[in-house]
PDB file of N, CA and C in Angstrom:
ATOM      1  N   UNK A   1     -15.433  -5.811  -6.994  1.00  0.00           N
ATOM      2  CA  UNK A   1     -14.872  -5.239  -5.783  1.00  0.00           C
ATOM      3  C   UNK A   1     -14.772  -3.718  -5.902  1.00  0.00           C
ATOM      4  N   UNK A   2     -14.759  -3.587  -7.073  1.00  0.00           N
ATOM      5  CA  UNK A   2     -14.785  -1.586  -7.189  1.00  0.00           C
ATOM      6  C   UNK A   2     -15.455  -1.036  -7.127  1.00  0.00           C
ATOM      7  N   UNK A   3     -16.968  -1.779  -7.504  1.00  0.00           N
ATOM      8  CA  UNK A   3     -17.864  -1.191  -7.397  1.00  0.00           C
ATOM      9  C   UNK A   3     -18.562  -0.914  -6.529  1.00  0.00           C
ATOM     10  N   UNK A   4     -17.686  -1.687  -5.397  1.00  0.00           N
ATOM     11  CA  UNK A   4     -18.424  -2.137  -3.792  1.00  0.00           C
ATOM     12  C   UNK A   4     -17.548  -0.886  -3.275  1.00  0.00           C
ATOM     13  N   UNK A   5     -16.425  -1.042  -3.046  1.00  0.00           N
ATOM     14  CA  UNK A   5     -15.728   0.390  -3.001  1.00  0.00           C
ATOM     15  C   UNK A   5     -16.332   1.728  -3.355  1.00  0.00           C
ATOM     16  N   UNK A   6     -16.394   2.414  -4.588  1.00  0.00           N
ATOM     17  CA  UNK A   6     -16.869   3.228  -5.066  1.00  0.00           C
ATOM     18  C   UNK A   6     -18.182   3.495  -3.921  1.00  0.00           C
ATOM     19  N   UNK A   7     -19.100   2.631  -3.927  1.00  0.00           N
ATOM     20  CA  UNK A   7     -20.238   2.302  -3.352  1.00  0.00           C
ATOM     21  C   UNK A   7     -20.228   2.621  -1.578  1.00  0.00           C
ATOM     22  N   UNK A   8     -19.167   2.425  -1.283  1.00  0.00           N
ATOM     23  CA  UNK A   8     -18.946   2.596   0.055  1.00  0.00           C
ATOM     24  C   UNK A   8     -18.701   1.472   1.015  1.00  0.00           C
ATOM     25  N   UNK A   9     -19.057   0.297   0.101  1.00  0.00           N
ATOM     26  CA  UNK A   9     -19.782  -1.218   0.562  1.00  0.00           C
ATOM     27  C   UNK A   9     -18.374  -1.749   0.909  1.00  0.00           C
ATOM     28  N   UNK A  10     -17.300  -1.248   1.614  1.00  0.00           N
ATOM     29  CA  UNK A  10     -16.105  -2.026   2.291  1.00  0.00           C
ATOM     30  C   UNK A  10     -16.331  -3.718   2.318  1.00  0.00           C
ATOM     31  N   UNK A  11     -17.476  -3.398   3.058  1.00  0.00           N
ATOM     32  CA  UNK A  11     -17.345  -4.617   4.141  1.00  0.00           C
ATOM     33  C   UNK A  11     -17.822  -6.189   2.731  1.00  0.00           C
ATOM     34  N   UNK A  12     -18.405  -5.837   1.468  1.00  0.00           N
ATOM     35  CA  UNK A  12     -18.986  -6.126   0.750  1.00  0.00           C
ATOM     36  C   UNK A  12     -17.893  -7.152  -0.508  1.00  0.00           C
ATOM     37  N   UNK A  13     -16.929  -6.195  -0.685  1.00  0.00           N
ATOM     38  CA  UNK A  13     -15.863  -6.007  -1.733  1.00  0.00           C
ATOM     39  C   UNK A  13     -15.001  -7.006  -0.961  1.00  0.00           C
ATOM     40  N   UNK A  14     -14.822  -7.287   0.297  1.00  0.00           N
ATOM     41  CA  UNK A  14     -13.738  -8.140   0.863  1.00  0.00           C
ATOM     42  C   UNK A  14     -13.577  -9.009   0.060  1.00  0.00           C
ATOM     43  N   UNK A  15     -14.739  -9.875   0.046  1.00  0.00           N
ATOM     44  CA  UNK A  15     -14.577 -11.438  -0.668  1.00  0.00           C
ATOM     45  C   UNK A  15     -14.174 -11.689  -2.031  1.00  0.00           C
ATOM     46  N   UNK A  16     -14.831 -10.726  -2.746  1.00  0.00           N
ATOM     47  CA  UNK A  16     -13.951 -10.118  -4.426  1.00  0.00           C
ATOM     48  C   UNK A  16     -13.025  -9.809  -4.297  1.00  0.00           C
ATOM     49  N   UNK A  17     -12.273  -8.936  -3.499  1.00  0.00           N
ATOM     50  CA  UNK A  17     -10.977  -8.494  -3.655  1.00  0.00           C
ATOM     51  C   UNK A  17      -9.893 -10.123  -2.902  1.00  0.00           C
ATOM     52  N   UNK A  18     -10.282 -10.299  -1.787  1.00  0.00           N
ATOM     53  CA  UNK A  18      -9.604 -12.172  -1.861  1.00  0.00           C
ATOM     54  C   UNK A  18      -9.610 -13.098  -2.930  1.00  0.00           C
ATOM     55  N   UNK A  19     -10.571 -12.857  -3.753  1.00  0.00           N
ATOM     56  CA  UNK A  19     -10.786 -14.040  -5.113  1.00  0.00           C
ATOM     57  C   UNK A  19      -9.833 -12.960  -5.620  1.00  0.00           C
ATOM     58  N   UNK A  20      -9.650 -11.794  -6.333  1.00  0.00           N
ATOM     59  CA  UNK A  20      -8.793 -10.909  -6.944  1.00  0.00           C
ATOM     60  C   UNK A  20      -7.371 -11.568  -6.967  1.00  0.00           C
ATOM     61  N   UNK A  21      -7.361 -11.410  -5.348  1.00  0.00           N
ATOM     62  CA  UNK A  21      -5.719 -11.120  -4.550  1.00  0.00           C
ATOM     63  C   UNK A  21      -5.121 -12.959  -5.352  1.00  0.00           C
ATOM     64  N   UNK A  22      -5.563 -13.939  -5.328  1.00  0.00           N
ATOM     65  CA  UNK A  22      -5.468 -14.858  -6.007  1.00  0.00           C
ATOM     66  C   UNK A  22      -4.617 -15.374  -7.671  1.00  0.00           C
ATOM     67  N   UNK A  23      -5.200 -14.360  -8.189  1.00  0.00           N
ATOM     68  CA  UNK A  23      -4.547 -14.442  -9.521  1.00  0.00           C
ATOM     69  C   UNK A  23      -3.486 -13.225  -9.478  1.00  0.00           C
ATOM     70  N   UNK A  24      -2.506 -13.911 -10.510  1.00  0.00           N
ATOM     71  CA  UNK A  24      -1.140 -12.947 -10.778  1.00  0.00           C
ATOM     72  C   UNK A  24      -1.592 -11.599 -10.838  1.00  0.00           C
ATOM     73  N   UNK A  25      -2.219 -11.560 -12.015  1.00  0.00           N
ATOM     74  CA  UNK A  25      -2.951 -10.349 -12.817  1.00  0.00           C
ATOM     75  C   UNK A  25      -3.044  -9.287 -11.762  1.00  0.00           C
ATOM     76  N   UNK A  26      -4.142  -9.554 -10.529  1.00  0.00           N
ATOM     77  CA  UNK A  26      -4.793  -8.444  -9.783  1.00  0.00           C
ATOM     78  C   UNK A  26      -4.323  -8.412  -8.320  1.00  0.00           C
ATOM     79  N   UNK A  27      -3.157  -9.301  -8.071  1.00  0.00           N
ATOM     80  CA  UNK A  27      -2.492  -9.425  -7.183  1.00  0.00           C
ATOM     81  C   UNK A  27      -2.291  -8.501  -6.331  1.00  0.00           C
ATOM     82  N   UNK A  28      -1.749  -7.283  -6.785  1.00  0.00           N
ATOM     83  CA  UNK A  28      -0.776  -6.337  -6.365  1.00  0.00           C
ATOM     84  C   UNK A  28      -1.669  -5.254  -5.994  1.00  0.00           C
ATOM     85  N   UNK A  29      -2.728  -4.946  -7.053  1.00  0.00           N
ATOM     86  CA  UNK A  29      -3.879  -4.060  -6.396  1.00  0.00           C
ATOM     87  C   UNK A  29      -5.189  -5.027  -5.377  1.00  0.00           C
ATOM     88  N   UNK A  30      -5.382  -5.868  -5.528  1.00  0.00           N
ATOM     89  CA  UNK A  30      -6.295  -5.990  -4.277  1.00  0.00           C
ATOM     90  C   UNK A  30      -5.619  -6.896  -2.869  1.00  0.00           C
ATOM     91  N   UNK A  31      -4.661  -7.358  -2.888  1.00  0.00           N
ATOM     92  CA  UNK A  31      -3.909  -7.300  -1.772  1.00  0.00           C
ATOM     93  C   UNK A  31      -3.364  -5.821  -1.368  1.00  0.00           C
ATOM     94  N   UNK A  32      -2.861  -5.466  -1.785  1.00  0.00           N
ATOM     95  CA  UNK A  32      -2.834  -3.618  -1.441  1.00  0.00           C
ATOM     96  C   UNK A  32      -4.284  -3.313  -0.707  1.00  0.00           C
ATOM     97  N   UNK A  33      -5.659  -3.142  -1.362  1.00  0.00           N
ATOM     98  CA  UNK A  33      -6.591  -2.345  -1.319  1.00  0.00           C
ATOM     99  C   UNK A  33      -7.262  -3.468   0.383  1.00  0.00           C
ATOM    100  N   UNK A  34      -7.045  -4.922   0.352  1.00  0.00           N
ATOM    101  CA  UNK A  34      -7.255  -5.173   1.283  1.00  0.00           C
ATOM    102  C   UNK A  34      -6.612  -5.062   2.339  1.00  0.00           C
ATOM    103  N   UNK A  35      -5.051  -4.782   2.446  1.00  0.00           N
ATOM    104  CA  UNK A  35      -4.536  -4.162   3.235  1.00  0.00           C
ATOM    105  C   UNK A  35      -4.611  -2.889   3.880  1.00  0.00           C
ATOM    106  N   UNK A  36      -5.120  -1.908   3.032  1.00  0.00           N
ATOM    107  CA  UNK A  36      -6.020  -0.896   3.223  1.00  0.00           C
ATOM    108  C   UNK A  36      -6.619  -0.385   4.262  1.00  0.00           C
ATOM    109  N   UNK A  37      -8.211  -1.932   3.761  1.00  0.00           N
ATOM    110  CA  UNK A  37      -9.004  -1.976   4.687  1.00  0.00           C
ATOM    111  C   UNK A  37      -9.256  -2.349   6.003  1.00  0.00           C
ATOM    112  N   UNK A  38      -8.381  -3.316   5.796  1.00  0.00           N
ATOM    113  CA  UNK A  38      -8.011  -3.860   7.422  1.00  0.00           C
ATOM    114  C   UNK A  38      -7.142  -3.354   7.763  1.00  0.00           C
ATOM    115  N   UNK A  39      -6.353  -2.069   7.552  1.00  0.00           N
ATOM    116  CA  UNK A  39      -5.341  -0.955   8.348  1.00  0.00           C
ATOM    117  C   UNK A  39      -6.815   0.275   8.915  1.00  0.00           C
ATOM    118  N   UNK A  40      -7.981   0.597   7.892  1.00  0.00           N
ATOM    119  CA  UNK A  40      -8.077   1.208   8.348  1.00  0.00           C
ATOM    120  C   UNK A  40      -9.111   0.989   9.234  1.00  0.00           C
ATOM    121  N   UNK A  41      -9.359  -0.289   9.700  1.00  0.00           N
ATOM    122  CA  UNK A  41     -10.233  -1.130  10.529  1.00  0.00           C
ATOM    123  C   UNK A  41      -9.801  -1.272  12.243  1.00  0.00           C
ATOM    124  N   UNK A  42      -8.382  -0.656  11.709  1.00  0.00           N
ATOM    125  CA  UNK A  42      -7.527  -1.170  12.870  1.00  0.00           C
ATOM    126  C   UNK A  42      -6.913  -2.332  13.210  1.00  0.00           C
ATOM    127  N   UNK A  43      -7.046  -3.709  12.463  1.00  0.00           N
ATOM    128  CA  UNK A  43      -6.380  -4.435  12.020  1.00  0.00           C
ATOM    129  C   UNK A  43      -5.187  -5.196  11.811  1.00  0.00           C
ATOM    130  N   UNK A  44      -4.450  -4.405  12.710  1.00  0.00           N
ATOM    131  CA  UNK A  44      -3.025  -4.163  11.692  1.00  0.00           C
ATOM    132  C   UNK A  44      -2.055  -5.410  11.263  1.00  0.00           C
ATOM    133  N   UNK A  45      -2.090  -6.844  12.097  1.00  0.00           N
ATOM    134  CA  UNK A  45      -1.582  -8.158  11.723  1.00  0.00           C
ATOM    135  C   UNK A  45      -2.596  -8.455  10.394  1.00  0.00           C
ATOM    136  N   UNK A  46      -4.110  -8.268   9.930  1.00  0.00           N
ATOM    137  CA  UNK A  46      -4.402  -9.074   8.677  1.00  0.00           C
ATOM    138  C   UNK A  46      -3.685  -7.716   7.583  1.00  0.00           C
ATOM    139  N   UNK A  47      -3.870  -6.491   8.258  1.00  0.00           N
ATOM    140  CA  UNK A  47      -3.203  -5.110   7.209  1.00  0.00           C
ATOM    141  C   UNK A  47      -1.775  -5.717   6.734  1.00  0.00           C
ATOM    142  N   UNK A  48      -0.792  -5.895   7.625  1.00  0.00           N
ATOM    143  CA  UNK A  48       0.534  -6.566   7.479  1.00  0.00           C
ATOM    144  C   UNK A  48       0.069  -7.496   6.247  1.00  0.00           C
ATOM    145  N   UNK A  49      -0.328  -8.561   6.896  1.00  0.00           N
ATOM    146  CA  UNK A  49      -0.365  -9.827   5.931  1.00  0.00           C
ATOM    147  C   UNK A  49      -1.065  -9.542   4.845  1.00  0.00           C
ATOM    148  N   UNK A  50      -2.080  -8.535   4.526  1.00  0.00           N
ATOM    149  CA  UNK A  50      -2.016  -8.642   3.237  1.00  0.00           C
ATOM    150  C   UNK A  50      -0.910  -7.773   2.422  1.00  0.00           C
ATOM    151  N   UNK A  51      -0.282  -6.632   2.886  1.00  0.00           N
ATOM    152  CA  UNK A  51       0.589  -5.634   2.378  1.00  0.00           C
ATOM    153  C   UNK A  51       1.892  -6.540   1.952  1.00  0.00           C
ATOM    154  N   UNK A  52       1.989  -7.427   2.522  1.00  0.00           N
ATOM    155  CA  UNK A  52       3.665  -8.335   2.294  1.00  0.00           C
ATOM    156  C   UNK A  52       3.232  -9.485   0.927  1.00  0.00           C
ATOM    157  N   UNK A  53       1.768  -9.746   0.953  1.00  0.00           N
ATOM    158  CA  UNK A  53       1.599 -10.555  -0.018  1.00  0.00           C
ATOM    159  C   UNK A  53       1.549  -9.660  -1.569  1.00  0.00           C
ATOM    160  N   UNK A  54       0.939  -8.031  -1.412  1.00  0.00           N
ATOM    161  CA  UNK A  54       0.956  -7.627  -2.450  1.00  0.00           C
ATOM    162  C   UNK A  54       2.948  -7.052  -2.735  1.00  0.00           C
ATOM    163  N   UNK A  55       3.561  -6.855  -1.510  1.00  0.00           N
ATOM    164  CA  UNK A  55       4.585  -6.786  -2.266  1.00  0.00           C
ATOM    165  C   UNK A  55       5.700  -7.728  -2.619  1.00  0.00           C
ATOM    166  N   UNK A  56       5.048  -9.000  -2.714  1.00  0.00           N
ATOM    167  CA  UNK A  56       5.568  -9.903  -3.456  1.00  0.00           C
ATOM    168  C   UNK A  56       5.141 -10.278  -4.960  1.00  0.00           C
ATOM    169  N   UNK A  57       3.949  -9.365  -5.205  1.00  0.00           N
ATOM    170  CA  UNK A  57       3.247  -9.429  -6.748  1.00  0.00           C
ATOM    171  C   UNK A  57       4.094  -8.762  -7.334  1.00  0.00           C
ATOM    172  N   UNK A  58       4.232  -8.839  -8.333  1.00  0.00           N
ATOM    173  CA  UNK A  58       4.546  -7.206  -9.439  1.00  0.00           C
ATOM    174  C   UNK A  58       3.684  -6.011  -9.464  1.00  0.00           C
ATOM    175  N   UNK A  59       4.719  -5.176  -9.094  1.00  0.00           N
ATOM    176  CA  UNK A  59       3.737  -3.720  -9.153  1.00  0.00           C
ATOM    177  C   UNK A  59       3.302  -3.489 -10.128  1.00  0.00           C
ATOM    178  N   UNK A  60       1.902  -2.393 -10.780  1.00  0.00           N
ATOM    179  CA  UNK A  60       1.927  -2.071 -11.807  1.00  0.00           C
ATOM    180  C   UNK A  60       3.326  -0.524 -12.008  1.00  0.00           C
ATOM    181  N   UNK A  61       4.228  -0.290 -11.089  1.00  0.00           N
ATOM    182  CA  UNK A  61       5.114   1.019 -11.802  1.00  0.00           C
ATOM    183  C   UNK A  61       5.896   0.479 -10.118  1.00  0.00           C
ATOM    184  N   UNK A  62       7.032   1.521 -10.374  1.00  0.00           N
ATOM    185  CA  UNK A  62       8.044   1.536  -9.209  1.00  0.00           C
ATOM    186  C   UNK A  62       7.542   2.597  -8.197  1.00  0.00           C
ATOM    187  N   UNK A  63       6.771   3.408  -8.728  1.00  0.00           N
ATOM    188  CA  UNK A  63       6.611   4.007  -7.157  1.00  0.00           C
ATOM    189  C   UNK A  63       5.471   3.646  -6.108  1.00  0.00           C
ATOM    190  N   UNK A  64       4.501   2.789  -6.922  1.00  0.00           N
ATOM    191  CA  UNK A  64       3.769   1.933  -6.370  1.00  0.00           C
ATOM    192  C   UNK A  64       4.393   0.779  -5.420  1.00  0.00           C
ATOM    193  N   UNK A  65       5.098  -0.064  -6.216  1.00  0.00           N
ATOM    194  CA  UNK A  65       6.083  -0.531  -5.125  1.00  0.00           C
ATOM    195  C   UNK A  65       6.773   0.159  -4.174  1.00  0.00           C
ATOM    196  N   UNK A  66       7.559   0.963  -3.842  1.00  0.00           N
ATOM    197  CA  UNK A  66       7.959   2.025  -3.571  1.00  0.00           C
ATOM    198  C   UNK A  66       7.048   2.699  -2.160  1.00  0.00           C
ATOM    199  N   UNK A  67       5.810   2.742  -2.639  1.00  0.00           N
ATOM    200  CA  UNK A  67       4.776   3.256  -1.609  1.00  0.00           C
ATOM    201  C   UNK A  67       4.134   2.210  -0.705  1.00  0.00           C
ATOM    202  N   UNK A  68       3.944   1.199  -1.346  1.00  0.00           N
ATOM    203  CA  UNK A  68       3.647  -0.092  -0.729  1.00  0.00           C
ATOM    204  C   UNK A  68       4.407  -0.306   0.329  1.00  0.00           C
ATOM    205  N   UNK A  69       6.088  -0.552  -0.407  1.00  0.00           N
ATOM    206  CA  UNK A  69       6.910  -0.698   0.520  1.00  0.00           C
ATOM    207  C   UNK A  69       7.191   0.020   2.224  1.00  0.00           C
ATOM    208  N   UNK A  70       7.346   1.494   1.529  1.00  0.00           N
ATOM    209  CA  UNK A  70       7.336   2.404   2.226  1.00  0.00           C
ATOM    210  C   UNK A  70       6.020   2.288   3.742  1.00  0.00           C
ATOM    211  N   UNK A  71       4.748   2.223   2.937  1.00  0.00           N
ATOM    212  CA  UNK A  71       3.730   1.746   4.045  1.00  0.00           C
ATOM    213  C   UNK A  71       3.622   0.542   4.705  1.00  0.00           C
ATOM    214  N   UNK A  72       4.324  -0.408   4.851  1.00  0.00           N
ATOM    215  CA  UNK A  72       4.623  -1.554   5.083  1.00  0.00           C
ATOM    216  C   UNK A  72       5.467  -1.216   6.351  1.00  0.00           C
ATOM    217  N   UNK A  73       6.325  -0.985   5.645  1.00  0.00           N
ATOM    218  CA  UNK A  73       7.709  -0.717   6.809  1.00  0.00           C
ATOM    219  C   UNK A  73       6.811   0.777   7.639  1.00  0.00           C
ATOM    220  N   UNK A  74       6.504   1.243   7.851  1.00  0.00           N
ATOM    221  CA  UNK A  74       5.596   2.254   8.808  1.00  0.00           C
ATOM    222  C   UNK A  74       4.915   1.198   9.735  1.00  0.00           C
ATOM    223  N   UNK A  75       3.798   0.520   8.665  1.00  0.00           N
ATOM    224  CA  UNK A  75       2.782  -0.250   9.660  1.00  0.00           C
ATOM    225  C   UNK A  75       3.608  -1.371  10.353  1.00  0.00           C
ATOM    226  N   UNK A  76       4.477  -2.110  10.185  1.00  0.00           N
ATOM    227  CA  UNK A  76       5.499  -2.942  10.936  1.00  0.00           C
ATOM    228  C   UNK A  76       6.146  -2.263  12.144  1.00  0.00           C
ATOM    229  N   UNK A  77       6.472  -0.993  11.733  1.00  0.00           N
ATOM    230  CA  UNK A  77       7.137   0.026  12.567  1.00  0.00           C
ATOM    231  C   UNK A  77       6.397   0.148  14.111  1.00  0.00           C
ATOM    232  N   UNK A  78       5.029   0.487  13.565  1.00  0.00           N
ATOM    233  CA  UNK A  78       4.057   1.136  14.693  1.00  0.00           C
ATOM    234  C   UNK A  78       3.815  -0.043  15.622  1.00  0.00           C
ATOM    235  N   UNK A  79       3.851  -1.209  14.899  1.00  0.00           N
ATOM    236  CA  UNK A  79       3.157  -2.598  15.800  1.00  0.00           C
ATOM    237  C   UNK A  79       4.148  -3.255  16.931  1.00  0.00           C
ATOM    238  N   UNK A  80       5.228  -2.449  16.390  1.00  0.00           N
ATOM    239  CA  UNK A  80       6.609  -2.910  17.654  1.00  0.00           C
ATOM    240  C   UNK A  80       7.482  -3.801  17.280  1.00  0.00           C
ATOM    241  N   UNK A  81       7.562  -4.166  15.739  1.00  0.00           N
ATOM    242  CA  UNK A  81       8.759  -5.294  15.230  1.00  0.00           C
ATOM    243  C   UNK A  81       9.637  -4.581  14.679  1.00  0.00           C
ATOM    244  N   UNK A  82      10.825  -3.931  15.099  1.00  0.00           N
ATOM    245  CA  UNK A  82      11.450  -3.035  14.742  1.00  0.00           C
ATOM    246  C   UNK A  82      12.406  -3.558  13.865  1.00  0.00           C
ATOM    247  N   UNK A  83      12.971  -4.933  14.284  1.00  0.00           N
ATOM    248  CA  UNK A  83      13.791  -5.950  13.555  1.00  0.00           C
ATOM    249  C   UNK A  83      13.412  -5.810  12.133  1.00  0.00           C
ATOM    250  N   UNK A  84      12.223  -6.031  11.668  1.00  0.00           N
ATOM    251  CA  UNK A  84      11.154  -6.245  10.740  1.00  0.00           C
ATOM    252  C   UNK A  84      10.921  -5.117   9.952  1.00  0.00           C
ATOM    253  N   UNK A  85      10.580  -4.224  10.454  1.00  0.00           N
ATOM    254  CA  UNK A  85      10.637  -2.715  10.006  1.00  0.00           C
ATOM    255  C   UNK A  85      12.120  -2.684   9.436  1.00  0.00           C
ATOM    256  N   UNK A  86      12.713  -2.801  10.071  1.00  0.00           N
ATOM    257  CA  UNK A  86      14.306  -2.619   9.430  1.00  0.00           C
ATOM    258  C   UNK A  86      14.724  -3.302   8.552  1.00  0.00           C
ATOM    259  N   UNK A  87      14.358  -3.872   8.192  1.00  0.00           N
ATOM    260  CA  UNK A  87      14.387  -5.424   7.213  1.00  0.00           C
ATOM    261  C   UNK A  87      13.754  -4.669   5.564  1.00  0.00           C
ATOM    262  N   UNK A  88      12.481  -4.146   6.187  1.00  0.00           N
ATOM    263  CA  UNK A  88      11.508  -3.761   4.967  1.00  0.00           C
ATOM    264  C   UNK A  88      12.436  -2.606   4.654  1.00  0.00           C
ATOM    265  N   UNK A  89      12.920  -1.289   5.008  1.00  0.00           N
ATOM    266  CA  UNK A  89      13.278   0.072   4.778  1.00  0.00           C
ATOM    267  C   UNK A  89      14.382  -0.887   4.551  1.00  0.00           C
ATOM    268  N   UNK A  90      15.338  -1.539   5.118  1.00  0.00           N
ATOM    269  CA  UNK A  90      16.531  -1.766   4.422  1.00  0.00           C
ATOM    270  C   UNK A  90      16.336  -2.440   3.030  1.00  0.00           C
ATOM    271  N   UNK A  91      15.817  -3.240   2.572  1.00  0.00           N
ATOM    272  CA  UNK A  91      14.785  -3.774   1.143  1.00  0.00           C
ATOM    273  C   UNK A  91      14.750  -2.273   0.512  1.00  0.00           C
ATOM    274  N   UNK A  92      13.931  -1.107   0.478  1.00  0.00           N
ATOM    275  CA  UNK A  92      13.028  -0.245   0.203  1.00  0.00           C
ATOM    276  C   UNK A  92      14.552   0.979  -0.700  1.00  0.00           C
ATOM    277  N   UNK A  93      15.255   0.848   0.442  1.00  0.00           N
ATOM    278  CA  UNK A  93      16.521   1.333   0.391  1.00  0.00           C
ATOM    279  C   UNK A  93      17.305   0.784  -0.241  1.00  0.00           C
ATOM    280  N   UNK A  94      17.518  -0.078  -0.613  1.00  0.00           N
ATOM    281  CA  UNK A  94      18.706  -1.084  -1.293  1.00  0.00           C
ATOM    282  C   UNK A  94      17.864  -0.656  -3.171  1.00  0.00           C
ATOM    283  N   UNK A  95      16.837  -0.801  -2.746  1.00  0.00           N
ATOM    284  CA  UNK A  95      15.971  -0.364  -4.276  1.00  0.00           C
ATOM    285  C   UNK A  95      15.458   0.790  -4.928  1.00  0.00           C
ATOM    286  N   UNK A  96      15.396   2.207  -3.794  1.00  0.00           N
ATOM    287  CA  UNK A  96      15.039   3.100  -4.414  1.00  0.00           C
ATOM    288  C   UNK A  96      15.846   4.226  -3.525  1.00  0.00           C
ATOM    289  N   UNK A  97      16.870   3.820  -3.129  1.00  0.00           N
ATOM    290  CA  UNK A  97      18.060   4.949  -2.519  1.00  0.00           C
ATOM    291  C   UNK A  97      17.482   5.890  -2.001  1.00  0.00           C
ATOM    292  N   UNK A  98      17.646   6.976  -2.178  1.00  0.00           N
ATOM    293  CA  UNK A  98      17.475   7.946  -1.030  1.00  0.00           C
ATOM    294  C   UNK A  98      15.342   8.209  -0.985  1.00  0.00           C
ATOM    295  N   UNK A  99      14.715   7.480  -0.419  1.00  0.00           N
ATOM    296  CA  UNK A  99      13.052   7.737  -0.977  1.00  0.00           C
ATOM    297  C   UNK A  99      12.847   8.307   0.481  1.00  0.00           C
ATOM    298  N   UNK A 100      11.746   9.284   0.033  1.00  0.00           N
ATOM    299  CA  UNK A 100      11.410   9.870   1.732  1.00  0.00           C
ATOM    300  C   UNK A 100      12.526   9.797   2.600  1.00  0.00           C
ATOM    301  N   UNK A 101      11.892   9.390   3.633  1.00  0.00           N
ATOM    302  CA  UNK A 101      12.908   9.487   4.807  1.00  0.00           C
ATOM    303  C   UNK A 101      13.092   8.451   5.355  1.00  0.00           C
ATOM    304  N   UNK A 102      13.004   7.193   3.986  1.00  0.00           N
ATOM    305  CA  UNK A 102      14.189   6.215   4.552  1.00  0.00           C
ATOM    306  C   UNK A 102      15.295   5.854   4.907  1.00  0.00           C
ATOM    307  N   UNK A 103      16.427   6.779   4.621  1.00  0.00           N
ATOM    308  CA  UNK A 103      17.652   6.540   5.298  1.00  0.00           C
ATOM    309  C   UNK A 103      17.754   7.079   6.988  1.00  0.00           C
ATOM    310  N   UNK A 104      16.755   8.250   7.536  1.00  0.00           N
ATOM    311  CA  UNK A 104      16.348   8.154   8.683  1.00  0.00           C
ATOM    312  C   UNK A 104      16.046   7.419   9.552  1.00  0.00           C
ATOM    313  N   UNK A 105      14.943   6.769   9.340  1.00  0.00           N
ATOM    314  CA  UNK A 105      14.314   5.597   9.644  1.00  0.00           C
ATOM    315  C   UNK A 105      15.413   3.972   9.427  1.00  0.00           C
ATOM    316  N   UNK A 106      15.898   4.166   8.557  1.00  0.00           N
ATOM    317  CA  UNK A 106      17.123   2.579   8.625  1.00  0.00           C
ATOM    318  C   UNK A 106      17.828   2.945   9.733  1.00  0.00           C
ATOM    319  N   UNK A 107      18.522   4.090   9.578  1.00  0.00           N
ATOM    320  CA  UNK A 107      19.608   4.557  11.143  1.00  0.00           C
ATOM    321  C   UNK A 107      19.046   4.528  12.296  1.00  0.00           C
ATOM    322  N   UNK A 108      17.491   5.049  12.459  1.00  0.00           N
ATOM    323  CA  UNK A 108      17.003   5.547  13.611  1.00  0.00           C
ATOM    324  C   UNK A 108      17.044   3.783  14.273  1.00  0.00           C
ATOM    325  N   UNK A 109      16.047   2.448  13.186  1.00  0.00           N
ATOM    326  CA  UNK A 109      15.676   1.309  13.939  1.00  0.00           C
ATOM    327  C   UNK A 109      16.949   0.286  14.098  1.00  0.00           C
ATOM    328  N   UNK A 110      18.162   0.868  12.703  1.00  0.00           N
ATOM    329  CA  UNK A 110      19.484   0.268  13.203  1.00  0.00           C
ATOM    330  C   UNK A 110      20.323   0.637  14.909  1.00  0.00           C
ATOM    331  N   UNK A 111      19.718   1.948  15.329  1.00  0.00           N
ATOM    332  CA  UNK A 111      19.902   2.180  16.656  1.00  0.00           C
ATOM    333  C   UNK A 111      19.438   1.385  18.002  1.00  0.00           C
ATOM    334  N   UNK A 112      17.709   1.310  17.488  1.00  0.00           N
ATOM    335  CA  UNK A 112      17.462   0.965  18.040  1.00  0.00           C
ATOM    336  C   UNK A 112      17.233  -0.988  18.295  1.00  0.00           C
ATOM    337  N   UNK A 113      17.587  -1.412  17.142  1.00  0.00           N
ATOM    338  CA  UNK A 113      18.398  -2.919  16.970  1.00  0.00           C
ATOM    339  C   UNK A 113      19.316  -3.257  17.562  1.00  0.00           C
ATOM    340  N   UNK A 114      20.798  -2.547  17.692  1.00  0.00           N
ATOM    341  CA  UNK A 114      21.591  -2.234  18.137  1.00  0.00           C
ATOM    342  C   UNK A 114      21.699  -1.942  20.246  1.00  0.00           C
ATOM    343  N   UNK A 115      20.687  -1.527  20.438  1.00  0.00           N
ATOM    344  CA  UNK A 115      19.944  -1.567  21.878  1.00  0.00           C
ATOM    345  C   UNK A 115      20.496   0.021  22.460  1.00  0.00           C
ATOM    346  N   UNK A 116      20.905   1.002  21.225  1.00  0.00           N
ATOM    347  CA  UNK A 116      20.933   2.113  21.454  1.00  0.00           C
ATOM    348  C   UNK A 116      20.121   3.116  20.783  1.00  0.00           C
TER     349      UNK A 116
END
């Protein structure tokens, strides 16, 4: 699948990176990398679904998780599940306290949860 990447061959690497996403081991990077691709496909329900499966793997480090997370709760954000979005940054937040401008974003979609 990397080499299909590297290569340019997106469309190529899918099916390797699904056999990948499969085992513990490579979990976390090719559910990530296929989330990726189908975000930047436009995609954004298979982008979701794969981004929630890699952050249920083990990261390889915390800010990987961290960034995952972080892009997760964005792409949830944009698609109109704000409930959901708030769910992820409140997760994101409970684990890495003040990161970017998640405590913004918890207040801003707790507002708008709230129906203010």
């Amino acid at each position: 699948a990397r080499t299909y990447l590297e290569m340019g061959l997106t469309e190529e690497a899918i099916g390797p990176l699904e056999t990948a996403a499969k085992t513990t081991r490579f979990r976390f990077e090719a559910a990530s990398l296929l989330g990726r691709i189908f975000q930047g496909r436009g995609d954004t329900a298979r982008a979701i679904e794969w981004l929630e499966r890699a952050a249920e793997a083990p990261a390889p480090s915390e800010e990987d998780s961290r960034g995952l997370l972080y892009d997760l709760g964005t792409m949830v954000e944009e698609s109109g599940d704000t409930a959901r979005a708030l769910a992820v940054f409140l997760e994101l937040q409970s684990e890495a306290g003040d990161y970017r401008d998640v405590a913004e974003r918890v207040e801003r979609l707790a507002r708008v949860e709230a129906g203010g």
